[in-house]
Every structure is written in C-alpha cells, then in structure tokens.
C-alpha atoms as a PDB file:
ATOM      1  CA  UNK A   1     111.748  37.139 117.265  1.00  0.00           C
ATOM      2  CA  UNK A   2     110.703  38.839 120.671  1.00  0.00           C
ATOM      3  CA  UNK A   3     107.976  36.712 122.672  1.00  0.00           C
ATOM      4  CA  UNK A   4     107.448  38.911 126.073  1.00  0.00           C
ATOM      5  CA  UNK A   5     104.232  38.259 128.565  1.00  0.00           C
ATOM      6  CA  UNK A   6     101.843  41.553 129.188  1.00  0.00           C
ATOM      7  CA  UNK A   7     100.447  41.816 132.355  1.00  0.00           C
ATOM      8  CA  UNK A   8      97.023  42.938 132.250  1.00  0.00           C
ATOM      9  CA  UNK A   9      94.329  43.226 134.968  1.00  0.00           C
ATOM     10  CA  UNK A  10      92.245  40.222 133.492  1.00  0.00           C
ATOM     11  CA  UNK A  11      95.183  38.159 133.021  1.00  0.00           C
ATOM     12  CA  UNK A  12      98.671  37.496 131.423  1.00  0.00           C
ATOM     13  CA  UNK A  13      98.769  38.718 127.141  1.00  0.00           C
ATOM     14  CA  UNK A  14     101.256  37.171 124.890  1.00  0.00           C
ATOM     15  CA  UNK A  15     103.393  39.258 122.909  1.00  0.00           C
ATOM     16  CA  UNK A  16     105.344  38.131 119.690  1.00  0.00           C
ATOM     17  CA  UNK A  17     107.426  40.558 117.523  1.00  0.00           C
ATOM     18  CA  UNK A  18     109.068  39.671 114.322  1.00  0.00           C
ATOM     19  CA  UNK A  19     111.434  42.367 112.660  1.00  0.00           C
ATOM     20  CA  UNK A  20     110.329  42.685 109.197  1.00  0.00           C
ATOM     21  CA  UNK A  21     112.131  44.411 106.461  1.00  0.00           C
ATOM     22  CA  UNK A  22     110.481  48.013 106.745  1.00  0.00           C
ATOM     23  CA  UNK A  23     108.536  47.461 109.910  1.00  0.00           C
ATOM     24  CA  UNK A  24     107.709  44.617 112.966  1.00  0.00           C
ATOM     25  CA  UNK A  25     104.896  42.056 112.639  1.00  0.00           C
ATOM     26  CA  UNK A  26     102.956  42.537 116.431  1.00  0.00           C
ATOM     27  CA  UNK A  27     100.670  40.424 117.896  1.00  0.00           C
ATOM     28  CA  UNK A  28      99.879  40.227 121.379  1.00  0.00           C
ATOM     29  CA  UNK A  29      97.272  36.972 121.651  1.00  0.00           C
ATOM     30  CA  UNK A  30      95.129  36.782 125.575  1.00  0.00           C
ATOM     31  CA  UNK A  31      93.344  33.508 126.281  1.00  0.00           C
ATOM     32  CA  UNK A  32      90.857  33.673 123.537  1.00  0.00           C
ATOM     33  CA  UNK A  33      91.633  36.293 120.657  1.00  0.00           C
ATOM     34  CA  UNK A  34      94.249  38.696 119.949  1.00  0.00           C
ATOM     35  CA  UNK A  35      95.346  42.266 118.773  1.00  0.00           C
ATOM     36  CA  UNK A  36      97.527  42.230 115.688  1.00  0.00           C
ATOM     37  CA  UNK A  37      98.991  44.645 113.550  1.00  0.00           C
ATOM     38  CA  UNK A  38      98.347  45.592 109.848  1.00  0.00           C
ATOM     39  CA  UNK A  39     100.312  43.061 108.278  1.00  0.00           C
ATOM     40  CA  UNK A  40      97.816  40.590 109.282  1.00  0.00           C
ATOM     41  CA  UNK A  41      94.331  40.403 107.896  1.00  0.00           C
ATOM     42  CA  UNK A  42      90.957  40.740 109.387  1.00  0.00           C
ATOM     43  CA  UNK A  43      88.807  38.990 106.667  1.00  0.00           C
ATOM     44  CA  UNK A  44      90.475  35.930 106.808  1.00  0.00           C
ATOM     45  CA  UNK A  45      90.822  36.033 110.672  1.00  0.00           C
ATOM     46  CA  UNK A  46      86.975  36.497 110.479  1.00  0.00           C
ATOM     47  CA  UNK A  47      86.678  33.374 108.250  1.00  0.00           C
ATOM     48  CA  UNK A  48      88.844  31.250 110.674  1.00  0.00           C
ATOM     49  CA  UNK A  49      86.585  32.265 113.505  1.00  0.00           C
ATOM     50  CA  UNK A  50      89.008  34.110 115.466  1.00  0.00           C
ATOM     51  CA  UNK A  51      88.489  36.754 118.019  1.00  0.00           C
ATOM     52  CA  UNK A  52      90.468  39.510 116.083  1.00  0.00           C
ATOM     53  CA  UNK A  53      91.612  42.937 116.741  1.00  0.00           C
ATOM     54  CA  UNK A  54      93.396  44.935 114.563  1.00  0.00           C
ATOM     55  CA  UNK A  55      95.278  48.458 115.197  1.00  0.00           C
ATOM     56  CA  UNK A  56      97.542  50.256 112.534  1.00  0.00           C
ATOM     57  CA  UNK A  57     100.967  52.410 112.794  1.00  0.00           C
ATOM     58  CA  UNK A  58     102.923  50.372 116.086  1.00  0.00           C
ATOM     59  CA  UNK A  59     106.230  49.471 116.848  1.00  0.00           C
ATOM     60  CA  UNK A  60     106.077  48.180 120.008  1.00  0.00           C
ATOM     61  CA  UNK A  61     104.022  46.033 121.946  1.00  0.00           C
ATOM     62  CA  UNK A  62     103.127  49.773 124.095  1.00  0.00           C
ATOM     63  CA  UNK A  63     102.182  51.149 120.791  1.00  0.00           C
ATOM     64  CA  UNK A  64      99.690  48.062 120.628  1.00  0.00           C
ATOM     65  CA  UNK A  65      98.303  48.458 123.835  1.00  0.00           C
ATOM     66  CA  UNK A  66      97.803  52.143 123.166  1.00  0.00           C
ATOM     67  CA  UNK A  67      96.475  52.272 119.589  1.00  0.00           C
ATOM     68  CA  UNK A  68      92.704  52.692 118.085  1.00  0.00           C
ATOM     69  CA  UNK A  69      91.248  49.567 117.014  1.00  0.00           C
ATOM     70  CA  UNK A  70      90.556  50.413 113.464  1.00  0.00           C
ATOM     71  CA  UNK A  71      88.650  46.525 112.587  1.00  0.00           C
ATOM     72  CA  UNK A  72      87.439  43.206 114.511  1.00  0.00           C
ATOM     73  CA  UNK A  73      85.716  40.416 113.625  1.00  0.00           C
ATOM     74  CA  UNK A  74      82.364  38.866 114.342  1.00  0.00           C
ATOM     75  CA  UNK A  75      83.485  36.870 117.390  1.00  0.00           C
ATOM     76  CA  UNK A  76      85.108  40.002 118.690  1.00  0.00           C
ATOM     77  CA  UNK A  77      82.123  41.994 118.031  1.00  0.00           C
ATOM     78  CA  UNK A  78      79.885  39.284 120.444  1.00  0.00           C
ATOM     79  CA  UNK A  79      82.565  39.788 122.956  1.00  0.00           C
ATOM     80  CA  UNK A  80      81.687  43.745 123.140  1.00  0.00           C
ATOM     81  CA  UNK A  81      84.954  44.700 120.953  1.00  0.00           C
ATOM     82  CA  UNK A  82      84.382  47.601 118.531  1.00  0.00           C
ATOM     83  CA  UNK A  83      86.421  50.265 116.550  1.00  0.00           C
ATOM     84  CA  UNK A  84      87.636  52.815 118.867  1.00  0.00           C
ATOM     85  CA  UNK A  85      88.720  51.324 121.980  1.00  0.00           C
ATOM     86  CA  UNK A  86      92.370  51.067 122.722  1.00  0.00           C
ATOM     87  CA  UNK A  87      94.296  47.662 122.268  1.00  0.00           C
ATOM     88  CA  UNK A  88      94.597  47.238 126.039  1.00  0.00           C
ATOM     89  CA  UNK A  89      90.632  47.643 126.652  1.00  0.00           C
ATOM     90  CA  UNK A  90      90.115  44.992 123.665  1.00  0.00           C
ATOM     91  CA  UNK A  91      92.542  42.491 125.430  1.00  0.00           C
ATOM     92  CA  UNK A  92      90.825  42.550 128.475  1.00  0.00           C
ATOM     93  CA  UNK A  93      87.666  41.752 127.333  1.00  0.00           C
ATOM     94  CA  UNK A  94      89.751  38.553 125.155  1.00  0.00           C
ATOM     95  CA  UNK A  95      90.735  36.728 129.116  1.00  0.00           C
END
C-alpha cells in the first residue's frame, strides 16, 4: 500500500494505492469527499452520503488528477462537481 499527500491549491489530498491483481485500487480523499477509481462504486457511495468522484482507466495518482470524471454523487453534485471536469478540478472544490 502507497499513502502519498497531493498538494493542491485548496489544500493537502490524500492518496492511497493498493496493487491489485490486474490493476491498483486509487483513491485520493481531500477534506470532505474523494476521487476514486472504478473498482469502487458510486451507488453505494451515493447511499452512504459521500462526496464521490469517480474517473476510469488510471494507474497513478497523476492519472487521477488528470482523468474525466465519468460519475458523482448527489453531495458532489451540490458542491458544483459534474461529469467532465478533471480529477484535480473535482478535488479542489472537495477542501
């Protein structure tokens, strides 16, 4: 497991990696959501109330910063996250 801070301009992310069998589990978690990779699930993130983010295809916690949010969840809807802004822009608005 790889935990590494992100410095943003809004604040400092948390990144954790875990190396799965065909590819790594990302999530990189600001003060009150997160961006995650496609191993994890929006629907039930939605259900739990987070502030949820999720991009597709990464490797690296770069390749999350950089990568199209593809789904969020209600609470990161109200927080002006939507489909189509990069991981980094979704983060910021997260501190």
């Amino acid at each position: 497991m790889i935990i590494e801070q992100i410095p943003l301009e809004n604040g400092t992310a948390m990144g954790l990696k875990f190396e799965m069998q065909n590819a790594p589990l990302l999530v990189i978690k600001a003060d009150k959501g997160f961006v995650m990779c496609g191993y994890l699930d929006t629907e039930i993130a939605n259900k739990l109330g987070d502030v949820a983010a999720k991009v597709r295809g990464v490797n690296t916690f770069e390749d999350v910063l950089h990568a199209e949010v593809l789904d969020v969840t209600n609470h990161a809807k109200a927080l002006g996250i939507k489909a189509g802004m990069k991981g980094h822009e979704a983060l910021e608005l997260m501190f």
